[in-house]
Each structure stands twice: as structure tokens, then as C-alpha cells.
PDB file of N, CA and C in Angstrom:
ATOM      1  N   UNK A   1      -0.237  29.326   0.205  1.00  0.00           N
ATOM      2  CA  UNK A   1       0.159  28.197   1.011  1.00  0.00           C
ATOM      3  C   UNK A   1       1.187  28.684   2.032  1.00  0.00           C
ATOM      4  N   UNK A   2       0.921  28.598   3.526  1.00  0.00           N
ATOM      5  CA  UNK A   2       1.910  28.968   4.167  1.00  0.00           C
ATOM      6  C   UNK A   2       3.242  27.936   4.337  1.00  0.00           C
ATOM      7  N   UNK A   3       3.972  28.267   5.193  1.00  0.00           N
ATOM      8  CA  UNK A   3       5.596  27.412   5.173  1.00  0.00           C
ATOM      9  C   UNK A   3       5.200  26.246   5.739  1.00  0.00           C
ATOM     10  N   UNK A   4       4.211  25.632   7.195  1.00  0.00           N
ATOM     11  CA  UNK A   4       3.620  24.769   7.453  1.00  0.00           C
ATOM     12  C   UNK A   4       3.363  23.502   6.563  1.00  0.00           C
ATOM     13  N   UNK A   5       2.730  24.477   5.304  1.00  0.00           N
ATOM     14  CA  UNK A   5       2.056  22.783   4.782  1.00  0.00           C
ATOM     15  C   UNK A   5       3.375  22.324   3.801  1.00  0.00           C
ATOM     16  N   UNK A   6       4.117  23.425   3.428  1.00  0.00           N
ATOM     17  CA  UNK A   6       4.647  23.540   2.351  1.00  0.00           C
ATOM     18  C   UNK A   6       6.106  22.270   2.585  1.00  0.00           C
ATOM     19  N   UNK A   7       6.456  22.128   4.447  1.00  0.00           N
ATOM     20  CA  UNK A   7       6.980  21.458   5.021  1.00  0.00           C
ATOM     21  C   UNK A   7       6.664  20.428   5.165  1.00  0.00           C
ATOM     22  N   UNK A   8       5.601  20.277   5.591  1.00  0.00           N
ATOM     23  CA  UNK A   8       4.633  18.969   5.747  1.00  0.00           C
ATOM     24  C   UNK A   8       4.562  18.097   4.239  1.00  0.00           C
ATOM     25  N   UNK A   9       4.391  19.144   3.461  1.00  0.00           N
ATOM     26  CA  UNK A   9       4.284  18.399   2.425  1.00  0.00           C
ATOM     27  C   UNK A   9       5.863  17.511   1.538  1.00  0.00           C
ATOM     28  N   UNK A  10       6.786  18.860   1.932  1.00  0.00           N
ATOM     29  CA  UNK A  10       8.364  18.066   1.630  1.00  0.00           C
ATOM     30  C   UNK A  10       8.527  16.321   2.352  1.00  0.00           C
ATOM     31  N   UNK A  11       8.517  16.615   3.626  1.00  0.00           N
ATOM     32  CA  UNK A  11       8.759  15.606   4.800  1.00  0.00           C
ATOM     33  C   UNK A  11       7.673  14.807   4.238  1.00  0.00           C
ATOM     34  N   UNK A  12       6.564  14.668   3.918  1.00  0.00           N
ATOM     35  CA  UNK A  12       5.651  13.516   3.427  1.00  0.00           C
ATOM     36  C   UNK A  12       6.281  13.166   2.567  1.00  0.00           C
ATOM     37  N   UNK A  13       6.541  13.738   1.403  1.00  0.00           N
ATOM     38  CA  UNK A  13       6.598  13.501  -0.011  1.00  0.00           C
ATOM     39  C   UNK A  13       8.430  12.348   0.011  1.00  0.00           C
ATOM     40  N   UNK A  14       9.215  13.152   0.986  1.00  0.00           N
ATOM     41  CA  UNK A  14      10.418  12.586   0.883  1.00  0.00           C
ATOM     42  C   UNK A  14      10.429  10.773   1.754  1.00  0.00           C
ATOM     43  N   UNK A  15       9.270  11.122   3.014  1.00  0.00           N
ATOM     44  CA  UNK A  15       8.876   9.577   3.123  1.00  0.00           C
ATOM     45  C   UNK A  15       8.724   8.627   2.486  1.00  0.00           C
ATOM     46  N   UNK A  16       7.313   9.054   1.510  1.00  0.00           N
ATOM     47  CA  UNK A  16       6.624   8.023   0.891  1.00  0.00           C
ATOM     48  C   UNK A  16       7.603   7.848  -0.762  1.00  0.00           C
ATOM     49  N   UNK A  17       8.908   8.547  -0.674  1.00  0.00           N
ATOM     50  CA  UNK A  17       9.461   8.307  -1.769  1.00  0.00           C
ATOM     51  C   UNK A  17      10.339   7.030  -1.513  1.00  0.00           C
ATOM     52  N   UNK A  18      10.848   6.785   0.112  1.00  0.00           N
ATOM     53  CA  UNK A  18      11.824   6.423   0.707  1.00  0.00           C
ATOM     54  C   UNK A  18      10.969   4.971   0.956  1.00  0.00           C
ATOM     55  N   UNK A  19      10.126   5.046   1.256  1.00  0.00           N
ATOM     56  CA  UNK A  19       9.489   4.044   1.667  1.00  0.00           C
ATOM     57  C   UNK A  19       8.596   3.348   0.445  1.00  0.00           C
ATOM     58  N   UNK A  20       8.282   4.019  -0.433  1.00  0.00           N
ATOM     59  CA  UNK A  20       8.145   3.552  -1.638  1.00  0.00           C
ATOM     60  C   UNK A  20       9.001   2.434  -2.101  1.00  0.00           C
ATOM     61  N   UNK A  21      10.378   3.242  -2.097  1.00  0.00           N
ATOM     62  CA  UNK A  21      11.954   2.749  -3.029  1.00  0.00           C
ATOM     63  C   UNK A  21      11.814   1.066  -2.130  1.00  0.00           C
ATOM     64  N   UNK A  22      11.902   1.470  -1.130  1.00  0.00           N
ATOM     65  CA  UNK A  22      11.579   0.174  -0.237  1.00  0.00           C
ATOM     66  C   UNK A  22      11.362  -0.887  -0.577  1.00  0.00           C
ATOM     67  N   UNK A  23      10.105  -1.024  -0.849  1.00  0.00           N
ATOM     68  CA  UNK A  23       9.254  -1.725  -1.255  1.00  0.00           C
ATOM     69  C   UNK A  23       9.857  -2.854  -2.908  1.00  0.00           C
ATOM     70  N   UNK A  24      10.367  -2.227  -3.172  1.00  0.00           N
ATOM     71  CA  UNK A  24      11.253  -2.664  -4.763  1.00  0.00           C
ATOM     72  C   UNK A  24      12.331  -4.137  -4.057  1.00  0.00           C
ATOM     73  N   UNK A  25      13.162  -3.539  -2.914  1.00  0.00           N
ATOM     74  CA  UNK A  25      14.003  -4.271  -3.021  1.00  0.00           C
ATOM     75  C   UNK A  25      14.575  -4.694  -1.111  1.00  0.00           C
ATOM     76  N   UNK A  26      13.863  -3.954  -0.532  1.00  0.00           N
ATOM     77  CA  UNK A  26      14.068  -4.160   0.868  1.00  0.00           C
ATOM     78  C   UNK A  26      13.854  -5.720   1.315  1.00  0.00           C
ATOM     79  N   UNK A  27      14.792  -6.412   1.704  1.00  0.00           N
ATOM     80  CA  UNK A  27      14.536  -7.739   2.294  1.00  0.00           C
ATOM     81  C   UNK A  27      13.050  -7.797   3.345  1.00  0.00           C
ATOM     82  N   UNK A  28      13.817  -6.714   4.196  1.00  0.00           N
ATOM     83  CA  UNK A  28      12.392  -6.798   5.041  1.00  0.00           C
ATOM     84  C   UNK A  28      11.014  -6.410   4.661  1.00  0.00           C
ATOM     85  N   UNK A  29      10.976  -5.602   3.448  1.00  0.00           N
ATOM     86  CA  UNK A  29       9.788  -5.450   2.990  1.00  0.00           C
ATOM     87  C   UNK A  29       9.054  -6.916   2.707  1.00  0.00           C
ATOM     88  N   UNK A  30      10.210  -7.480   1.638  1.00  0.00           N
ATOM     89  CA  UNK A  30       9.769  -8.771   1.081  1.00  0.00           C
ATOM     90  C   UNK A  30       8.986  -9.706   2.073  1.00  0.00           C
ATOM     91  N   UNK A  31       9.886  -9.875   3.005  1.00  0.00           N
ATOM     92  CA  UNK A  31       9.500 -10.331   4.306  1.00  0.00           C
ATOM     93  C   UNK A  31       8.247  -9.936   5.211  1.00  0.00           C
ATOM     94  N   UNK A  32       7.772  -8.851   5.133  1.00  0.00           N
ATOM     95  CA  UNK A  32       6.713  -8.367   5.433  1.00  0.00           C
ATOM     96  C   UNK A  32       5.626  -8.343   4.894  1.00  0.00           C
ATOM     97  N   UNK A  33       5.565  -8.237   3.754  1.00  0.00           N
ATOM     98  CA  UNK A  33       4.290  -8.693   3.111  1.00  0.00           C
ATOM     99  C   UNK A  33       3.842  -9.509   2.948  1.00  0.00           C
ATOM    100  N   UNK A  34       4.908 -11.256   2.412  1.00  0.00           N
ATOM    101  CA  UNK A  34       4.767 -12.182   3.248  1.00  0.00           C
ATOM    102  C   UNK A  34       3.756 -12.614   4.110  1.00  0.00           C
ATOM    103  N   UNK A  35       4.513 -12.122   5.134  1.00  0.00           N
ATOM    104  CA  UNK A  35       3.743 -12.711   6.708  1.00  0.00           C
ATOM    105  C   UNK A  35       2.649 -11.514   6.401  1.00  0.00           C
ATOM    106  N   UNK A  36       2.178 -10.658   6.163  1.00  0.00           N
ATOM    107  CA  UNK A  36       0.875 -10.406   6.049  1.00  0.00           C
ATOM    108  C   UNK A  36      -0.095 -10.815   4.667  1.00  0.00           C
ATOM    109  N   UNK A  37       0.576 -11.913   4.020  1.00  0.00           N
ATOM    110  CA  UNK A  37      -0.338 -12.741   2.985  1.00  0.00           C
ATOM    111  C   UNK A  37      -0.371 -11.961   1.977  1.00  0.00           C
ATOM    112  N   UNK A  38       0.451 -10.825   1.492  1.00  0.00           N
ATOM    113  CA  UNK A  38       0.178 -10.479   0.182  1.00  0.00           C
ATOM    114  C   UNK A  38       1.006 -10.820  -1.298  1.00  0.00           C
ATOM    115  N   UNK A  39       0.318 -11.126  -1.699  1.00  0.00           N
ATOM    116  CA  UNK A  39       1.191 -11.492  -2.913  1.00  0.00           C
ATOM    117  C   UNK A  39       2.414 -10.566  -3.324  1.00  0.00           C
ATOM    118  N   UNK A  40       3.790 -10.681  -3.892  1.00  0.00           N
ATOM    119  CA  UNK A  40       4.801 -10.156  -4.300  1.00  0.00           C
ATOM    120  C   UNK A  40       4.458  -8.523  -5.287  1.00  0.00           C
ATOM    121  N   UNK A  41       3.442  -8.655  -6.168  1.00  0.00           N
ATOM    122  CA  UNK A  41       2.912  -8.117  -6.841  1.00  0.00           C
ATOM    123  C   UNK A  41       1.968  -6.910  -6.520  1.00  0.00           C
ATOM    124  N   UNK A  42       1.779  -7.090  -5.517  1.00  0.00           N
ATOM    125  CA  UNK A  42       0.582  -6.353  -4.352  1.00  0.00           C
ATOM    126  C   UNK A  42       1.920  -5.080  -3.740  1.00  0.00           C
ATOM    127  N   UNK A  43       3.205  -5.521  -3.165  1.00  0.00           N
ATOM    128  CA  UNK A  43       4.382  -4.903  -2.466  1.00  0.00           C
ATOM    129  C   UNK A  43       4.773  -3.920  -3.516  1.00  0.00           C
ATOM    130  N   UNK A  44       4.918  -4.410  -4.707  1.00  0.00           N
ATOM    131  CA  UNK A  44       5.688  -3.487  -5.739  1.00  0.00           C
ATOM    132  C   UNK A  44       4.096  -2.536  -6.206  1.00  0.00           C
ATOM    133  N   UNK A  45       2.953  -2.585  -6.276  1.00  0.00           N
ATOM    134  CA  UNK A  45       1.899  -1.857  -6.317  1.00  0.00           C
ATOM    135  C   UNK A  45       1.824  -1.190  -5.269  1.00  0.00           C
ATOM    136  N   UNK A  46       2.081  -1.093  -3.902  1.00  0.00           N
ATOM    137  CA  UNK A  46       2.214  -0.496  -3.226  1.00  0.00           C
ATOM    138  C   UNK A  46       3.273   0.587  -3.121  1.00  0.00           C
ATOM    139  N   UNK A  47       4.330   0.197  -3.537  1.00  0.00           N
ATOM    140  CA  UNK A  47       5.505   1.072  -3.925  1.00  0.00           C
ATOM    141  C   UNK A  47       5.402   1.977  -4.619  1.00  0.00           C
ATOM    142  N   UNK A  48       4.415   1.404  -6.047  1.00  0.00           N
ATOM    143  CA  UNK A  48       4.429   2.473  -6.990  1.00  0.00           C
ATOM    144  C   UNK A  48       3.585   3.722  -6.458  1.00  0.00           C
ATOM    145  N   UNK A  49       2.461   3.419  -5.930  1.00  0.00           N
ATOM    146  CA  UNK A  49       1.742   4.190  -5.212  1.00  0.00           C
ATOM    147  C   UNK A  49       2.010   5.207  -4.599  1.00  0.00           C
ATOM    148  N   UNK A  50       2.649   4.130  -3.389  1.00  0.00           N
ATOM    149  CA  UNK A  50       4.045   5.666  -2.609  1.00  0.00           C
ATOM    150  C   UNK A  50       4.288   6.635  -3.014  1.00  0.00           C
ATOM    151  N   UNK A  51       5.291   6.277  -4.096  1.00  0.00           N
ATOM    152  CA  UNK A  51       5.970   6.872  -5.245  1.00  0.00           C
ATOM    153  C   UNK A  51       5.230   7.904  -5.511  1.00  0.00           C
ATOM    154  N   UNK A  52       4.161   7.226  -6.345  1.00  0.00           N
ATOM    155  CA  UNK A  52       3.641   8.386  -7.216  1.00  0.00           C
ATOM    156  C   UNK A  52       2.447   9.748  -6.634  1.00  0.00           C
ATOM    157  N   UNK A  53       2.387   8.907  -4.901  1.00  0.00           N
ATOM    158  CA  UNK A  53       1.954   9.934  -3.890  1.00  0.00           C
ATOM    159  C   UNK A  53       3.123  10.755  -3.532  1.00  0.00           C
ATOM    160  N   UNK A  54       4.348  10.549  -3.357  1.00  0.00           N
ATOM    161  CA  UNK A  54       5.282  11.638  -2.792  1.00  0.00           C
ATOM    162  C   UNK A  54       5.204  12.501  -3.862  1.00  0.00           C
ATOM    163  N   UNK A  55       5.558  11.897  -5.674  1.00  0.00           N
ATOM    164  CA  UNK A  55       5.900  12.913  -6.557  1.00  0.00           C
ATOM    165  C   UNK A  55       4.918  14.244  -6.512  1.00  0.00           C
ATOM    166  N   UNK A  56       3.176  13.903  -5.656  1.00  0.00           N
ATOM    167  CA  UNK A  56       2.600  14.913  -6.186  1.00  0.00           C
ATOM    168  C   UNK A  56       2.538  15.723  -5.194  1.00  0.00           C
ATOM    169  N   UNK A  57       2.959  14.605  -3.858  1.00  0.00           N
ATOM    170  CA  UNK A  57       2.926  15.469  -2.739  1.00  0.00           C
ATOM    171  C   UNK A  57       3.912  16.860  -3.435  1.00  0.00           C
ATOM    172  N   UNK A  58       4.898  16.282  -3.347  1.00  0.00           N
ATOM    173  CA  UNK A  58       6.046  17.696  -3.718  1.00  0.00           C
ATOM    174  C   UNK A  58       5.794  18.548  -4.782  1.00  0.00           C
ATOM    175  N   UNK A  59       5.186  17.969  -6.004  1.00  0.00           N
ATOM    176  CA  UNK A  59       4.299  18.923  -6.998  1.00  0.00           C
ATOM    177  C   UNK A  59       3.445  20.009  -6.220  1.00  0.00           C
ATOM    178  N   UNK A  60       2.459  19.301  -5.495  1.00  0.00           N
ATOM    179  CA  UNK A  60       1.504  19.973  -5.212  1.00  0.00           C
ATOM    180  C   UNK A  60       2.163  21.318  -4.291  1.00  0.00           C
ATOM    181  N   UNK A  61       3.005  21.484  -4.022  1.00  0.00           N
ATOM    182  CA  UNK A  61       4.116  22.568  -3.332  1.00  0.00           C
ATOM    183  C   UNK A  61       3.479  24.015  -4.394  1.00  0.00           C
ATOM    184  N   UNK A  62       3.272  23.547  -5.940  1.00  0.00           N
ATOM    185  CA  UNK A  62       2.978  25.151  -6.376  1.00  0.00           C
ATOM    186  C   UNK A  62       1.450  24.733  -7.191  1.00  0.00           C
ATOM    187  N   UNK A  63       0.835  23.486  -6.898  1.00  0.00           N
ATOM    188  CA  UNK A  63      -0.674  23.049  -7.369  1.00  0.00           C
ATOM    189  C   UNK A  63      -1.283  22.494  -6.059  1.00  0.00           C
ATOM    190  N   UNK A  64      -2.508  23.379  -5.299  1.00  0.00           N
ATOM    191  CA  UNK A  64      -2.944  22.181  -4.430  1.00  0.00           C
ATOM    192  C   UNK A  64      -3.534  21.532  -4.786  1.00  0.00           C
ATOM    193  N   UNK A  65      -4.094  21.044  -5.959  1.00  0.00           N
ATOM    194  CA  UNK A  65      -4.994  19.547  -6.770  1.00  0.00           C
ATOM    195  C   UNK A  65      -3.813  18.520  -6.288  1.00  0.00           C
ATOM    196  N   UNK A  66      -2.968  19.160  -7.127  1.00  0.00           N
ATOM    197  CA  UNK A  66      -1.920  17.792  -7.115  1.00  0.00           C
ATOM    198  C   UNK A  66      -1.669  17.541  -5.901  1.00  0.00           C
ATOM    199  N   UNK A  67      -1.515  18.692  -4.657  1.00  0.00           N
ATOM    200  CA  UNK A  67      -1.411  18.021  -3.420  1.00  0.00           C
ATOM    201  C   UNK A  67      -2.930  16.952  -2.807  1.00  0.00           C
ATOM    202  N   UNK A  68      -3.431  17.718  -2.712  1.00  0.00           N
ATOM    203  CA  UNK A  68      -4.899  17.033  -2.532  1.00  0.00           C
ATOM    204  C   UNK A  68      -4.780  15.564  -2.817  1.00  0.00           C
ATOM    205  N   UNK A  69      -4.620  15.404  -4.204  1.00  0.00           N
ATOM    206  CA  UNK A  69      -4.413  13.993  -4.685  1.00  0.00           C
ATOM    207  C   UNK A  69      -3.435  13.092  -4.194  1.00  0.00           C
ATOM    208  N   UNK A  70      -1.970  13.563  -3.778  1.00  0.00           N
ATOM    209  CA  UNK A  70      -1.122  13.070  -3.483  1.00  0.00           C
ATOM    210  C   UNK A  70      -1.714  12.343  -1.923  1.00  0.00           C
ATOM    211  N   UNK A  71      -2.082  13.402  -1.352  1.00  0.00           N
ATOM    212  CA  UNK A  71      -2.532  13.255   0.272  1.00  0.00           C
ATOM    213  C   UNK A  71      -3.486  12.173   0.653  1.00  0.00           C
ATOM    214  N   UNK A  72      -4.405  12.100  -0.558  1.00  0.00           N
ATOM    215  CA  UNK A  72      -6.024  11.063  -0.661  1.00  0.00           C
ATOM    216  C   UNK A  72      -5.255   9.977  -1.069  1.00  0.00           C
ATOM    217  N   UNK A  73      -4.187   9.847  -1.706  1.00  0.00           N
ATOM    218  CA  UNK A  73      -3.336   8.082  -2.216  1.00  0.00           C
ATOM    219  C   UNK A  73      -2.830   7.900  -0.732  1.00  0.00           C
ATOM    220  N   UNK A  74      -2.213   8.892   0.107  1.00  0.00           N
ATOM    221  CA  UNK A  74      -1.456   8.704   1.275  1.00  0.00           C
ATOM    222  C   UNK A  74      -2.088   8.359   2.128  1.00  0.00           C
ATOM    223  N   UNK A  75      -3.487   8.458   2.188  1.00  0.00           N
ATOM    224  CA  UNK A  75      -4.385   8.662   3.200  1.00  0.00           C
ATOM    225  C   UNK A  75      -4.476   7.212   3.490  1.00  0.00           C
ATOM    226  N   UNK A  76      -5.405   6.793   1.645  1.00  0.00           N
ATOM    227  CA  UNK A  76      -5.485   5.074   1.386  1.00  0.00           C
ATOM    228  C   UNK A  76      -4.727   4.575   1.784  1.00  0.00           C
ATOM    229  N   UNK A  77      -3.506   4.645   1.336  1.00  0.00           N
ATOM    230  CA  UNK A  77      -2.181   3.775   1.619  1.00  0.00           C
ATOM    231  C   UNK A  77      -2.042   3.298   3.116  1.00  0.00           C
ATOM    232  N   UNK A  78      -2.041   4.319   4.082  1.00  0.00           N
ATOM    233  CA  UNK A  78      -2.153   4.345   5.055  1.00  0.00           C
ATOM    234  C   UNK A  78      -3.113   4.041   6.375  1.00  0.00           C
ATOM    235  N   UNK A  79      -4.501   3.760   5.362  1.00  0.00           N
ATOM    236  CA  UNK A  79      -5.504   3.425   6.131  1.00  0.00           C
ATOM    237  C   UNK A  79      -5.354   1.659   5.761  1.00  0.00           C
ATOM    238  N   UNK A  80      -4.800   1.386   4.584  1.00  0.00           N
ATOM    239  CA  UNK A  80      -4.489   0.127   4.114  1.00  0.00           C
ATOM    240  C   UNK A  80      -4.014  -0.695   5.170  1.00  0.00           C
ATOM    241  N   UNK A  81      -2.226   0.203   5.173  1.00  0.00           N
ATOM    242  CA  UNK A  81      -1.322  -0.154   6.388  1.00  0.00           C
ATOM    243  C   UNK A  81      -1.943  -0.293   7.579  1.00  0.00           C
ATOM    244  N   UNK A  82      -2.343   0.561   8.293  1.00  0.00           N
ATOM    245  CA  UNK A  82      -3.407   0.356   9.658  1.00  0.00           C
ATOM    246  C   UNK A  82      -3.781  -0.924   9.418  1.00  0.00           C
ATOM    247  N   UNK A  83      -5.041  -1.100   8.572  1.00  0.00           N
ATOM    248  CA  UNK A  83      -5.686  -2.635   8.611  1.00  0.00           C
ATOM    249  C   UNK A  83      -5.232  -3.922   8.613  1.00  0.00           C
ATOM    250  N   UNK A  84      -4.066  -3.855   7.562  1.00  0.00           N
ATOM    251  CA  UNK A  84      -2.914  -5.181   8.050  1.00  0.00           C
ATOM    252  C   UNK A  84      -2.075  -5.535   9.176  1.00  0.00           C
ATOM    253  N   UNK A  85      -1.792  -3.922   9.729  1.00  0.00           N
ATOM    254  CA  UNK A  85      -1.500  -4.164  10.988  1.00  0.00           C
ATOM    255  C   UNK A  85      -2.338  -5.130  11.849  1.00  0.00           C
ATOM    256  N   UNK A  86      -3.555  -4.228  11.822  1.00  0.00           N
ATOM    257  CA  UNK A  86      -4.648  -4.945  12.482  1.00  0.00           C
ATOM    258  C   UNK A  86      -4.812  -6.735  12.404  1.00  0.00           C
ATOM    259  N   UNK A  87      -5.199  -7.060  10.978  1.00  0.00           N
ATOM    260  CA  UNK A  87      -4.936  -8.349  10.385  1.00  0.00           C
ATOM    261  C   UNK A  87      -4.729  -9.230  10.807  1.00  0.00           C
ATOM    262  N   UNK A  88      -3.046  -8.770  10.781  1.00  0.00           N
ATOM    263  CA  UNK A  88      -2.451  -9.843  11.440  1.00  0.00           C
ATOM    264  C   UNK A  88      -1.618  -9.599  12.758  1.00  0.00           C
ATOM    265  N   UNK A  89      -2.579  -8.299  13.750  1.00  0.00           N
ATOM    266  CA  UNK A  89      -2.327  -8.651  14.891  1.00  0.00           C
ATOM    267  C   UNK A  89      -0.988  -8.016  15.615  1.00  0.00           C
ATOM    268  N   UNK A  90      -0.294  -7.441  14.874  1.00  0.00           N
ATOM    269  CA  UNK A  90       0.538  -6.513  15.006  1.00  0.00           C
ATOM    270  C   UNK A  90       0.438  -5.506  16.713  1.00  0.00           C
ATOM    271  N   UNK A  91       1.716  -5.605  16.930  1.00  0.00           N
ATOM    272  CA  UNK A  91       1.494  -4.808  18.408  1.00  0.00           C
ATOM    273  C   UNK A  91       1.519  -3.539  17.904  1.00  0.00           C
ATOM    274  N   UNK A  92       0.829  -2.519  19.253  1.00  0.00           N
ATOM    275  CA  UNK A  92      -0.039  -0.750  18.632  1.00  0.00           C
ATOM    276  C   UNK A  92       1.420  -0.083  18.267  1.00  0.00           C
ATOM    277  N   UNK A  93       2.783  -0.585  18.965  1.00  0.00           N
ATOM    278  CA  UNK A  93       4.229   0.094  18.180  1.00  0.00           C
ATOM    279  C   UNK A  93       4.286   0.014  16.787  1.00  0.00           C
ATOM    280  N   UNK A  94       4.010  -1.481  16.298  1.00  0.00           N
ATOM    281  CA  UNK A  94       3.912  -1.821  14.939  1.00  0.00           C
ATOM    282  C   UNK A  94       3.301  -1.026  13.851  1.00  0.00           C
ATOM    283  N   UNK A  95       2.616  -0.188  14.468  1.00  0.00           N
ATOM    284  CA  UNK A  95       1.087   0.995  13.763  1.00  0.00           C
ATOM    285  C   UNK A  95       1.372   1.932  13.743  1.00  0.00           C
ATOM    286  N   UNK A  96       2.231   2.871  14.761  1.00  0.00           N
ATOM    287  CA  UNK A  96       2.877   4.010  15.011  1.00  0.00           C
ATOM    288  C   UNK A  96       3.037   5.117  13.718  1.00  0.00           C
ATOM    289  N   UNK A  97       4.272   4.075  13.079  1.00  0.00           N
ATOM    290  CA  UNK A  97       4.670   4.774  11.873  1.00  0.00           C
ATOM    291  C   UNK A  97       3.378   5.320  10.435  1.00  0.00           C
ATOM    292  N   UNK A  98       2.459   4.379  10.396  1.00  0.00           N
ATOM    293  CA  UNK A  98       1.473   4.518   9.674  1.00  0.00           C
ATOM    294  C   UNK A  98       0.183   5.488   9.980  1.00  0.00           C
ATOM    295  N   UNK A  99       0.495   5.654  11.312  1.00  0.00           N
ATOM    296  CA  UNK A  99      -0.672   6.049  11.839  1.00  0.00           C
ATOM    297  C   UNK A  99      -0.172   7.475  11.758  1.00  0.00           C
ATOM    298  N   UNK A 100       0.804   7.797  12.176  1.00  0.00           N
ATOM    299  CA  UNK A 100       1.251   9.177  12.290  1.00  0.00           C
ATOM    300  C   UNK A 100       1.445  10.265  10.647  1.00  0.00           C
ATOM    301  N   UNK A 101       1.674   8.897   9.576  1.00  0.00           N
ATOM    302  CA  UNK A 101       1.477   9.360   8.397  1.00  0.00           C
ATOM    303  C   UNK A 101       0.618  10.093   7.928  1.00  0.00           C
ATOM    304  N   UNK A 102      -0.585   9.258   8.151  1.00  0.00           N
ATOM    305  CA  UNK A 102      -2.101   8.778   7.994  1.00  0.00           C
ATOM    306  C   UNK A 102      -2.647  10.230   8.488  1.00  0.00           C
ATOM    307  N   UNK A 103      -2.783  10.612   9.983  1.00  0.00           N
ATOM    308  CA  UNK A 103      -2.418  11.869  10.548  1.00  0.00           C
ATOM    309  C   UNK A 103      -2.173  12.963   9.862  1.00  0.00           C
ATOM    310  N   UNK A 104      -0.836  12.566   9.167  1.00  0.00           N
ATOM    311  CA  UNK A 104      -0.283  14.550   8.310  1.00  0.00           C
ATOM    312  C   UNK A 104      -0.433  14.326   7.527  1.00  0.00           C
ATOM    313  N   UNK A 105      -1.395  12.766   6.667  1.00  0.00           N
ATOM    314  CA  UNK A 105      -1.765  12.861   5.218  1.00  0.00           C
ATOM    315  C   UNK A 105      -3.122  14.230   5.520  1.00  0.00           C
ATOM    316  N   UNK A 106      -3.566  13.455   6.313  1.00  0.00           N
ATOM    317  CA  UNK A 106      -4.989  13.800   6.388  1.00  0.00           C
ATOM    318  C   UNK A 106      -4.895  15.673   6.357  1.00  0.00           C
ATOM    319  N   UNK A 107      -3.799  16.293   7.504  1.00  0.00           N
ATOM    320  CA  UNK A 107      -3.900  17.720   7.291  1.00  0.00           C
ATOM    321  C   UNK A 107      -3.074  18.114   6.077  1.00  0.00           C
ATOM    322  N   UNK A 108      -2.567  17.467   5.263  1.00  0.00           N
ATOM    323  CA  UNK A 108      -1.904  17.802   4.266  1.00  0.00           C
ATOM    324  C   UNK A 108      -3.389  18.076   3.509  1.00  0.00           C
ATOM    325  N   UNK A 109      -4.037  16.761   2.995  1.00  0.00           N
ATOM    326  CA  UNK A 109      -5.682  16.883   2.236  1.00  0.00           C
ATOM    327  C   UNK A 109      -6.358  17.785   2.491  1.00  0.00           C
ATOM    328  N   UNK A 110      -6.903  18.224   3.841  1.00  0.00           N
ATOM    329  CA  UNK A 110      -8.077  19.532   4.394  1.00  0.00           C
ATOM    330  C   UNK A 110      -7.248  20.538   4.018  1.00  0.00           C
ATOM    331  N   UNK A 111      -5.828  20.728   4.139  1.00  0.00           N
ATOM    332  CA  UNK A 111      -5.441  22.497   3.776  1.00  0.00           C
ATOM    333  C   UNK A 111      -5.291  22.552   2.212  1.00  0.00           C
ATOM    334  N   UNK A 112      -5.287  21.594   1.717  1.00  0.00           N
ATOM    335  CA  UNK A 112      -5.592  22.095   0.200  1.00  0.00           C
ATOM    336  C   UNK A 112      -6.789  21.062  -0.815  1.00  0.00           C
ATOM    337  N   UNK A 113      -8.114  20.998   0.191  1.00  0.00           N
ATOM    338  CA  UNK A 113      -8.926  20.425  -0.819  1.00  0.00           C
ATOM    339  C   UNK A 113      -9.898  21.850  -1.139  1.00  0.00           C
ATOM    340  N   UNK A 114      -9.522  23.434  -1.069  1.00  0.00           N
ATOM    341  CA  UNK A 114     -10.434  24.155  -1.279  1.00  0.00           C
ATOM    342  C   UNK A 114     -10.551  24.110  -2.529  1.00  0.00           C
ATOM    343  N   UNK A 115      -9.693  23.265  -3.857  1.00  0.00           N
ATOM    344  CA  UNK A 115      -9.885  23.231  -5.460  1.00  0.00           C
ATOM    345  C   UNK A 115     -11.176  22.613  -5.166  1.00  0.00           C
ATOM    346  N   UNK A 116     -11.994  21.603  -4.608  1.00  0.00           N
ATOM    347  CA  UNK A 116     -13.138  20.867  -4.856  1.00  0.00           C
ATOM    348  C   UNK A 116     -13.957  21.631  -4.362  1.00  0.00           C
ATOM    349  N   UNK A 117     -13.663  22.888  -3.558  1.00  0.00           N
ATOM    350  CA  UNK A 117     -15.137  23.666  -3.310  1.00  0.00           C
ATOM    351  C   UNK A 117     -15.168  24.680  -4.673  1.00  0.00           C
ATOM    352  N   UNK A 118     -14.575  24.756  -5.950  1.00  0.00           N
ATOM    353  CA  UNK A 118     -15.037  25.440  -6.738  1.00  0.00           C
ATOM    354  C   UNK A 118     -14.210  27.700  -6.521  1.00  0.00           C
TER     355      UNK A 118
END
């Protein structure tokens, strides 16, 4: 694994930990899910998610499965985010942050899905 992903993968992993934690107790989270119609229960499932995508992101630092995996929850998560944006209509600033995730999930996944070619 060169220093590239190995970065990519810190800086993801320390996001979706941050933005995870979020999700628990952030007013504006609360507030945000909300106005995009999701139940309370749906926000803290999303969190855990995060979560348990950063932990493998940063695992996957000396396993690329575990990165792989971490990256494919980040990917979802993030293709999720996009669509609610969408939803409910959200201006293309509003998308930015998700989209750019979504982005270095995705090269985080291709540089270490060579475990599934065997």
C-alpha cells in the first residue's frame, strides 16, 4: 500500500468518525434529518454506520478487505446522502461535502478491492 491511500484512508476514516459522532447528538443533525423525513432512528443508524466505516477504514491501513469494506459502507452512505440531497431539493453546495466523500470512497475501494480478484 503506498502513502497515498494509506492517507486517504486516515482523512476518510477520521471524517466518517467525526461525522458519525455527529449524528448521536448534533442539534443540526437532529434538525436535518427531520426536514429530510427520516425518522430519529434512521440518524443514529446512520451514525453507527459511519462509525463502523471509519473504524475499518483505519483498520484496513494493514488489511485491504477491511479497507475495501469500510470504503463500499462509505460509498452507500454517501450515495444515500447524494439522494436526499436530491429529495428534498437541496442546492448543488448542499452536495459538495458528500459528493467529494463519495469520490475518495470510491478510490479508496478500487486500490484495495484486488482481495476479490483472488
Amino acid at each position: 500500500m503506498d502513502v497515498f491511500s494509506i492517507i486517504l484512508q486516515i482523512l476518510l476514516g477520521v471524517g466518517f468518525l467525526l461525522f458519525g459522532m455527529m449524528k448521536f447528538g448534533s442539534k443540526q443533525m437532529v434538525e436535518n434529518f427531520k426536514n429530510y423525513g427520516y425518522p430519529n432512528g434512521f440518524r443514529i443508524l446512520t451514525g453507527l454506520v459511519e462509525i463502523v466505516a471509519a473504524a475499518l477504514l483505519i483498520a484496513g491501513i494493514w488489511n485491504e478487505q477491511l479497507a475495501a469494506i469500510g470504503a463500499f459502507l462509505a460509498v452507500a452512505t454517501m450515495i444515500g446522502a447524494i439522494f436526499t440531497h436530491i429529495k428534498v431539493k437541496d442546492k448543488a453546495k448542499d452536495m459538495m461535502m458528500p459528493l467529494v466523500l463519495l469520490v475518495l470512497s470510491v478510490v479508496v475501494l478500487f486500490s484495495n478491492y484486488s482481495f476479490l480478484l483472488g
